[in-house]
C-alpha atoms as a PDB file:
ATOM      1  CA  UNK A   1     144.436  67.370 143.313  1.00  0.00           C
ATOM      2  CA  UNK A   2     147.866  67.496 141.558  1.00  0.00           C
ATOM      3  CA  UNK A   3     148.345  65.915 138.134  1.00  0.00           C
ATOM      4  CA  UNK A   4     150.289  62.737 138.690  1.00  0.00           C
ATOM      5  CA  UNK A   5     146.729  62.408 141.454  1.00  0.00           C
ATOM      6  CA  UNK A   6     144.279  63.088 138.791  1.00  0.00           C
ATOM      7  CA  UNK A   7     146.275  60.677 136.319  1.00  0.00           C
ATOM      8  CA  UNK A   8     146.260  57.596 138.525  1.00  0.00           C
ATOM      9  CA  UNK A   9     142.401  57.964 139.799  1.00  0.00           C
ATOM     10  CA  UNK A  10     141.254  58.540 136.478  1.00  0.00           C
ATOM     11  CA  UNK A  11     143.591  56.309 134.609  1.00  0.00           C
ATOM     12  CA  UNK A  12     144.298  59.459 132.796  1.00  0.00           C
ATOM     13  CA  UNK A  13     143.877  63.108 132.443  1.00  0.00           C
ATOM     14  CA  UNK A  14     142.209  65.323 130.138  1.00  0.00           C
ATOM     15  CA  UNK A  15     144.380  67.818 128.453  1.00  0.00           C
ATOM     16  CA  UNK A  16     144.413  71.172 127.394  1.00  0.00           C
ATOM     17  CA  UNK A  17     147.681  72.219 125.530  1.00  0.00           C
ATOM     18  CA  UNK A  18     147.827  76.360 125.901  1.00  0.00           C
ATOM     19  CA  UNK A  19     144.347  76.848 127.801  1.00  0.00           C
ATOM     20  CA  UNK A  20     145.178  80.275 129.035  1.00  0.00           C
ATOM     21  CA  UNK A  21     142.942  81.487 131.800  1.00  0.00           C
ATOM     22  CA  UNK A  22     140.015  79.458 129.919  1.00  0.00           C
ATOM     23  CA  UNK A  23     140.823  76.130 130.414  1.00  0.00           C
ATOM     24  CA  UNK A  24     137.687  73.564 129.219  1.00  0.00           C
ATOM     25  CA  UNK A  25     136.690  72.708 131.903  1.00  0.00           C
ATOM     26  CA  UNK A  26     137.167  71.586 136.023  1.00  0.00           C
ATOM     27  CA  UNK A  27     138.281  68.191 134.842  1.00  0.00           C
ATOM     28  CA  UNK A  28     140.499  69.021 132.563  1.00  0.00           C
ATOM     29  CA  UNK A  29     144.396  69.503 133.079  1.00  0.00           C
ATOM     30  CA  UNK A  30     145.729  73.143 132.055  1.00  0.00           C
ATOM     31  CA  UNK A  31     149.119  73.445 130.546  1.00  0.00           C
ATOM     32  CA  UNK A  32     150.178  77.103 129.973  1.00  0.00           C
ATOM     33  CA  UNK A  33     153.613  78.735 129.203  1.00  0.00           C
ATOM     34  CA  UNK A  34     152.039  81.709 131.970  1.00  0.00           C
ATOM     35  CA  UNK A  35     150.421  81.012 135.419  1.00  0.00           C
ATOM     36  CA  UNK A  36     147.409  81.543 135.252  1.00  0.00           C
ATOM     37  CA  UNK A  37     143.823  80.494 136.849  1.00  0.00           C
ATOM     38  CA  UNK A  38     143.343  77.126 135.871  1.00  0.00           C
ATOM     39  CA  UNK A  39     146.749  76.212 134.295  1.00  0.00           C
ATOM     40  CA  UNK A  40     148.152  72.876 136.785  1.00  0.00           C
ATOM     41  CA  UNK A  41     151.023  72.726 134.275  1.00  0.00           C
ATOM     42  CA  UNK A  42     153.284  75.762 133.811  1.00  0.00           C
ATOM     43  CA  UNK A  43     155.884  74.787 131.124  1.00  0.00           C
ATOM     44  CA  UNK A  44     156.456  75.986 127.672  1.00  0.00           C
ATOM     45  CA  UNK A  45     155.318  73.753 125.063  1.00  0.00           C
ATOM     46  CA  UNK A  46     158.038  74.365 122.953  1.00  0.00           C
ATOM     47  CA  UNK A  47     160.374  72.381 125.461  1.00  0.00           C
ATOM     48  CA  UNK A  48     160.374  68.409 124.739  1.00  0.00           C
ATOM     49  CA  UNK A  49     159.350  66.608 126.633  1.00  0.00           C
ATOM     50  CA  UNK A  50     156.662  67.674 128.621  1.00  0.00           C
ATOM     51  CA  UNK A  51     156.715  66.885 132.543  1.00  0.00           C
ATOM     52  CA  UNK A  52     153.907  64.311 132.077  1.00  0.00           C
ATOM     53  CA  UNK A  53     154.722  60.361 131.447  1.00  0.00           C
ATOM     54  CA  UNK A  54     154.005  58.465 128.576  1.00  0.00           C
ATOM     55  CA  UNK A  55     150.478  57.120 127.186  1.00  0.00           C
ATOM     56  CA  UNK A  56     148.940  59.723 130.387  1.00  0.00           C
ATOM     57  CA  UNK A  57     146.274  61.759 128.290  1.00  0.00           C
ATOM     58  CA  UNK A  58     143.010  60.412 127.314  1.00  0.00           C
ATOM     59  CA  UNK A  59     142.279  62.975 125.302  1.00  0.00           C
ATOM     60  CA  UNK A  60     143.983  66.235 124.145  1.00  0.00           C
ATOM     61  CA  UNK A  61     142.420  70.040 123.302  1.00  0.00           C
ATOM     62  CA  UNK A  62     144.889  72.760 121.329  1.00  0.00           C
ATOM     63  CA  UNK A  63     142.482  76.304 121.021  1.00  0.00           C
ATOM     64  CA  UNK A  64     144.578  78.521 118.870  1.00  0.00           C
ATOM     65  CA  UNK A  65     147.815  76.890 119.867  1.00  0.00           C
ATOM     66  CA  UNK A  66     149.122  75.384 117.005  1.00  0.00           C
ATOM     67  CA  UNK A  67     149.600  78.561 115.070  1.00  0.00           C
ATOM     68  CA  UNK A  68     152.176  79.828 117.455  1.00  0.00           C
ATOM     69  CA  UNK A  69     154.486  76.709 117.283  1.00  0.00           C
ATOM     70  CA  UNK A  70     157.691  77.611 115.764  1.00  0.00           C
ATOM     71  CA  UNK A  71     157.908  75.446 112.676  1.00  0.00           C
ATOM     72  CA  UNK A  72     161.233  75.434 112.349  1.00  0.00           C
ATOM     73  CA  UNK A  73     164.041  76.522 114.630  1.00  0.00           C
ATOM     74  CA  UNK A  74     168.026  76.839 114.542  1.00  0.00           C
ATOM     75  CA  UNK A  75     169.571  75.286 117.962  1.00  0.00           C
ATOM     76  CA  UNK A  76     173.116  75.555 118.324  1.00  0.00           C
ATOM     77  CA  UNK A  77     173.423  76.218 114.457  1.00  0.00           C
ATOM     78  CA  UNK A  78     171.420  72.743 113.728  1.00  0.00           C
ATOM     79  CA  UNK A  79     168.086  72.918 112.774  1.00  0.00           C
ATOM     80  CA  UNK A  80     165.121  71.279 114.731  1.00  0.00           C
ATOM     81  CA  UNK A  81     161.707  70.674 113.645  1.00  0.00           C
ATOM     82  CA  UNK A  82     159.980  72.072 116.271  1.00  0.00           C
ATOM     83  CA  UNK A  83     156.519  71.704 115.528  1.00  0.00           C
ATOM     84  CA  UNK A  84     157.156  67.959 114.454  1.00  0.00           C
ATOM     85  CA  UNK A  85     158.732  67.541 117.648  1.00  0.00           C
ATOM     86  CA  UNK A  86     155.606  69.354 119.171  1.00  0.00           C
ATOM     87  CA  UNK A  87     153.227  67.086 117.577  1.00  0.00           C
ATOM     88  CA  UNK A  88     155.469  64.107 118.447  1.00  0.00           C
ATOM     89  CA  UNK A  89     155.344  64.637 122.173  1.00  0.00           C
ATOM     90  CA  UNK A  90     151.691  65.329 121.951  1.00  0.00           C
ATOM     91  CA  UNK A  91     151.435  62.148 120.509  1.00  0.00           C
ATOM     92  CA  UNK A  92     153.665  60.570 123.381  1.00  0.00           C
ATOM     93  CA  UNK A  93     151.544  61.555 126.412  1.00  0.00           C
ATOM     94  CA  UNK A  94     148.269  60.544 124.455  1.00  0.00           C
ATOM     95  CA  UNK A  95     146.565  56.945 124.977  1.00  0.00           C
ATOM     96  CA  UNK A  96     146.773  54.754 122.072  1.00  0.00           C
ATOM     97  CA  UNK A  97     143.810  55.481 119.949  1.00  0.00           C
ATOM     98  CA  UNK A  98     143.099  58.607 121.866  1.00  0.00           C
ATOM     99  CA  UNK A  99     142.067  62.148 120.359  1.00  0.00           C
ATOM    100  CA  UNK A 100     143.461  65.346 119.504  1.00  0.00           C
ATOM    101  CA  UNK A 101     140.941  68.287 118.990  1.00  0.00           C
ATOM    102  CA  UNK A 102     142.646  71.250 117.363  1.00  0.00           C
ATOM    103  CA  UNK A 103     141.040  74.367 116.308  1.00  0.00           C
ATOM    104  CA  UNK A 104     143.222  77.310 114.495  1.00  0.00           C
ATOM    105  CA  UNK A 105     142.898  79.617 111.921  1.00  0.00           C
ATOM    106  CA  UNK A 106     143.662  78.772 108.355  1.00  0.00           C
ATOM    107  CA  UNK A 107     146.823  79.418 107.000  1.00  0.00           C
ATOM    108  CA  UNK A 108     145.570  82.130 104.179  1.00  0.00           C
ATOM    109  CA  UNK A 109     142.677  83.679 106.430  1.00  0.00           C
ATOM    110  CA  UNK A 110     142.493  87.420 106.967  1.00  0.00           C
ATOM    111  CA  UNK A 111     142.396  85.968 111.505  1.00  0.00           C
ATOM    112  CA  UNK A 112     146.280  83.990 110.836  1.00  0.00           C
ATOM    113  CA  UNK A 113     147.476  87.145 109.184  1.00  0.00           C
ATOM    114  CA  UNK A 114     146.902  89.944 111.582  1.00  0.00           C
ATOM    115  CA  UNK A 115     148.679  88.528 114.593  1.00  0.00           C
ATOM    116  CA  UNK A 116     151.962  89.007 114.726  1.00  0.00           C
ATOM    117  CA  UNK A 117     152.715  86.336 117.033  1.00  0.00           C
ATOM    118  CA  UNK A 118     151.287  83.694 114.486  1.00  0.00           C
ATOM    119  CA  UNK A 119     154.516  81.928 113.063  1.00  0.00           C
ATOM    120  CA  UNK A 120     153.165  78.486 112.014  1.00  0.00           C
ATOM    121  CA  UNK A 121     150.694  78.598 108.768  1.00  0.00           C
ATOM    122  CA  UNK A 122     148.483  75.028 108.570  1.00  0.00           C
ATOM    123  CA  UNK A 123     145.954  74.511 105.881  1.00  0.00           C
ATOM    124  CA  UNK A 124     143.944  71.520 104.863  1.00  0.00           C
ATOM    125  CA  UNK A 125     146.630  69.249 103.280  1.00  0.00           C
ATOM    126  CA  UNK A 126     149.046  69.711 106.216  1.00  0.00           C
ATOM    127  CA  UNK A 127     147.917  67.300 108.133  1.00  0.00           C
ATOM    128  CA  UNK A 128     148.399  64.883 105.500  1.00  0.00           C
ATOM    129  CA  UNK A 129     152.133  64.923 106.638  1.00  0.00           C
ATOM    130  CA  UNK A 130     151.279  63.448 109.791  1.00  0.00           C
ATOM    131  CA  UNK A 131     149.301  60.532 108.240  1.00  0.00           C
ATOM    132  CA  UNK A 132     150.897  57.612 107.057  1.00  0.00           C
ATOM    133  CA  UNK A 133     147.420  56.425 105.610  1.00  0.00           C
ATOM    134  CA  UNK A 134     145.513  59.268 104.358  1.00  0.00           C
ATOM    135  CA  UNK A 135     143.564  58.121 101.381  1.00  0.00           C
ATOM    136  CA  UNK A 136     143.603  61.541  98.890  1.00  0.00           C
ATOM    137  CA  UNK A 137     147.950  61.341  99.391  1.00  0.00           C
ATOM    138  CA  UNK A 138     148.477  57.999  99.408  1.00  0.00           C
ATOM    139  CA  UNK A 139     150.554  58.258 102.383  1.00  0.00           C
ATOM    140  CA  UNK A 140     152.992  60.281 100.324  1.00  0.00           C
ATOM    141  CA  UNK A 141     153.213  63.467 102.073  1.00  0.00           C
ATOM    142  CA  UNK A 142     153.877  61.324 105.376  1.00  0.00           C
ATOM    143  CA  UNK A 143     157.341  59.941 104.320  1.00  0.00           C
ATOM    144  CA  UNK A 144     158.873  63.475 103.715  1.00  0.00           C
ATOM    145  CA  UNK A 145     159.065  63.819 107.747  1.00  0.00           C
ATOM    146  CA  UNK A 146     158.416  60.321 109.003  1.00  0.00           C
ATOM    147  CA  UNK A 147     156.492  61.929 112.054  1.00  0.00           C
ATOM    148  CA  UNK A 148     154.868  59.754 114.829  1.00  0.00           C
ATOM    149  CA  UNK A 149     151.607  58.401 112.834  1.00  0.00           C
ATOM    150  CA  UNK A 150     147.879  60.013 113.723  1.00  0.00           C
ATOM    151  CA  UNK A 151     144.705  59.620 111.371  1.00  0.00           C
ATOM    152  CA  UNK A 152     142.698  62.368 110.405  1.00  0.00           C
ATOM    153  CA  UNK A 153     139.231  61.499 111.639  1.00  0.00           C
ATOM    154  CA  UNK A 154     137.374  64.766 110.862  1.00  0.00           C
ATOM    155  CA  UNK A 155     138.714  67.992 108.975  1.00  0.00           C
ATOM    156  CA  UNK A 156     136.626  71.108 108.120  1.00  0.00           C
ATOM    157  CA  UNK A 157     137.851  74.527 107.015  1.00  0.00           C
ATOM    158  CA  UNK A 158     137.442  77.625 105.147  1.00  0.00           C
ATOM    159  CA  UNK A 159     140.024  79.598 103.791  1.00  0.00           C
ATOM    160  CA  UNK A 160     138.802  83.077 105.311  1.00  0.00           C
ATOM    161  CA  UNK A 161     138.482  81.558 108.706  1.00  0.00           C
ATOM    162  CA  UNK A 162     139.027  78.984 111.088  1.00  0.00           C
ATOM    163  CA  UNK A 163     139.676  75.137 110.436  1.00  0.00           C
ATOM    164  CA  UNK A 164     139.018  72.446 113.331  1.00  0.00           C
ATOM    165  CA  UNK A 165     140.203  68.954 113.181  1.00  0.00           C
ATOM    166  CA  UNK A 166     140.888  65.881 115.010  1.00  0.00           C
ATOM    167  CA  UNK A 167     143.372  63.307 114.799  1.00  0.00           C
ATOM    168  CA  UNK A 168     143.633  60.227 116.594  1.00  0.00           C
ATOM    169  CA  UNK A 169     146.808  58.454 117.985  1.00  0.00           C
ATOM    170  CA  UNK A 170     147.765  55.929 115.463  1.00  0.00           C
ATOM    171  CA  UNK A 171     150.217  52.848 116.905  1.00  0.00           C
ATOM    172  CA  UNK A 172     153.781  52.363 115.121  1.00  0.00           C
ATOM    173  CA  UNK A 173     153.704  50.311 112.485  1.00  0.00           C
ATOM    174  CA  UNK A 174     156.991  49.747 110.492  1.00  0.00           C
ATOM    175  CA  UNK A 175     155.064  49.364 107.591  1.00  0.00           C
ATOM    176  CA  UNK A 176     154.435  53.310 107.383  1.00  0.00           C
ATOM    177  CA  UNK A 177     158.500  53.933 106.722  1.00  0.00           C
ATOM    178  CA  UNK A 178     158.615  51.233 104.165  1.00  0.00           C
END
């Protein structure tokens, strides 16, 4: 069944953002930068936006993605904020209130420093930037970037090894910029 199918018979997909051969299951949608077995989606992530509509994903899965998302990048001699911009167009395709699962390693741990191809170093407070509530920043961290708003629903981590979260889709509320 192709995407834009599975999207209208389910009144939404299930997502997995970099799934490799190992997507998370048959129900899921596979987006890969390769093609692979499993991936229905070949596109690099780092290109905005992705070829899926608006408010399409019910819920979202990034397995060791995250840590290879460019932070920052110089286009044409301006700089963009790529993994805001990732984040951003996550947020786009997801359903309001909807999840994002992410699993990575931590930014200081022994796993984010051997692989070379690891570019973008998260720890526990960064994704305070991304919400415009968050209780232990007063919402403080948020306004530096002014990225489309999530909440942090559940955070664990451990400095020598991985950290998992999930954030939900947060709707736009003018009050966040103020």
């Amino acid at each position: 069944m192709k995407v834009d199918e599975l999207i209208k018979a389910r009144s939404g997909i299930r997502l997995d953002v970099g799934c490799g051969a190992n997507k998370q299951g048959p129900d899921w949608v596979g987006m890969d930068i390769q093609s692979l077995p499993g991936v229905d989606i070949v596109h690099d992530w780092n290109v905005h936006p992705w070829p899926l509509p608006d408010e399409c994903v019910l819920v979202a899965m990034c397995s060791h993605v995250l840590e290879h998302v460019p932070p920052v990048v110089l286009d044409n001699g301006k700089t963009r904020l790529l993994f805001i911009e990732f984040m951003n167009d996550l947020w786009r395709v997801l359903k309001p209130d909807a999840e994002l699962a992410i699993a990575m390693p931590h930014g200081s741990s022994q796993g984010y420093l051997q692989d070379p191809t690891h570019c973008n170093s998260c720890n526990e407070t960064t994704w305070a930037y991304f919400d415009p509530l968050e209780p232990n920043t007063a919402g403080l961290l948020y306004k530096f970037y002014r990225p489309k708003p999530w909440r942090i629903k559940f955070l664990t981590w451990a400095p020598n090894g991985n950290m998992e979260v999930v954030l939900v889709k947060r709707r736009e509320d003018p009050s966040y910029n103020a």
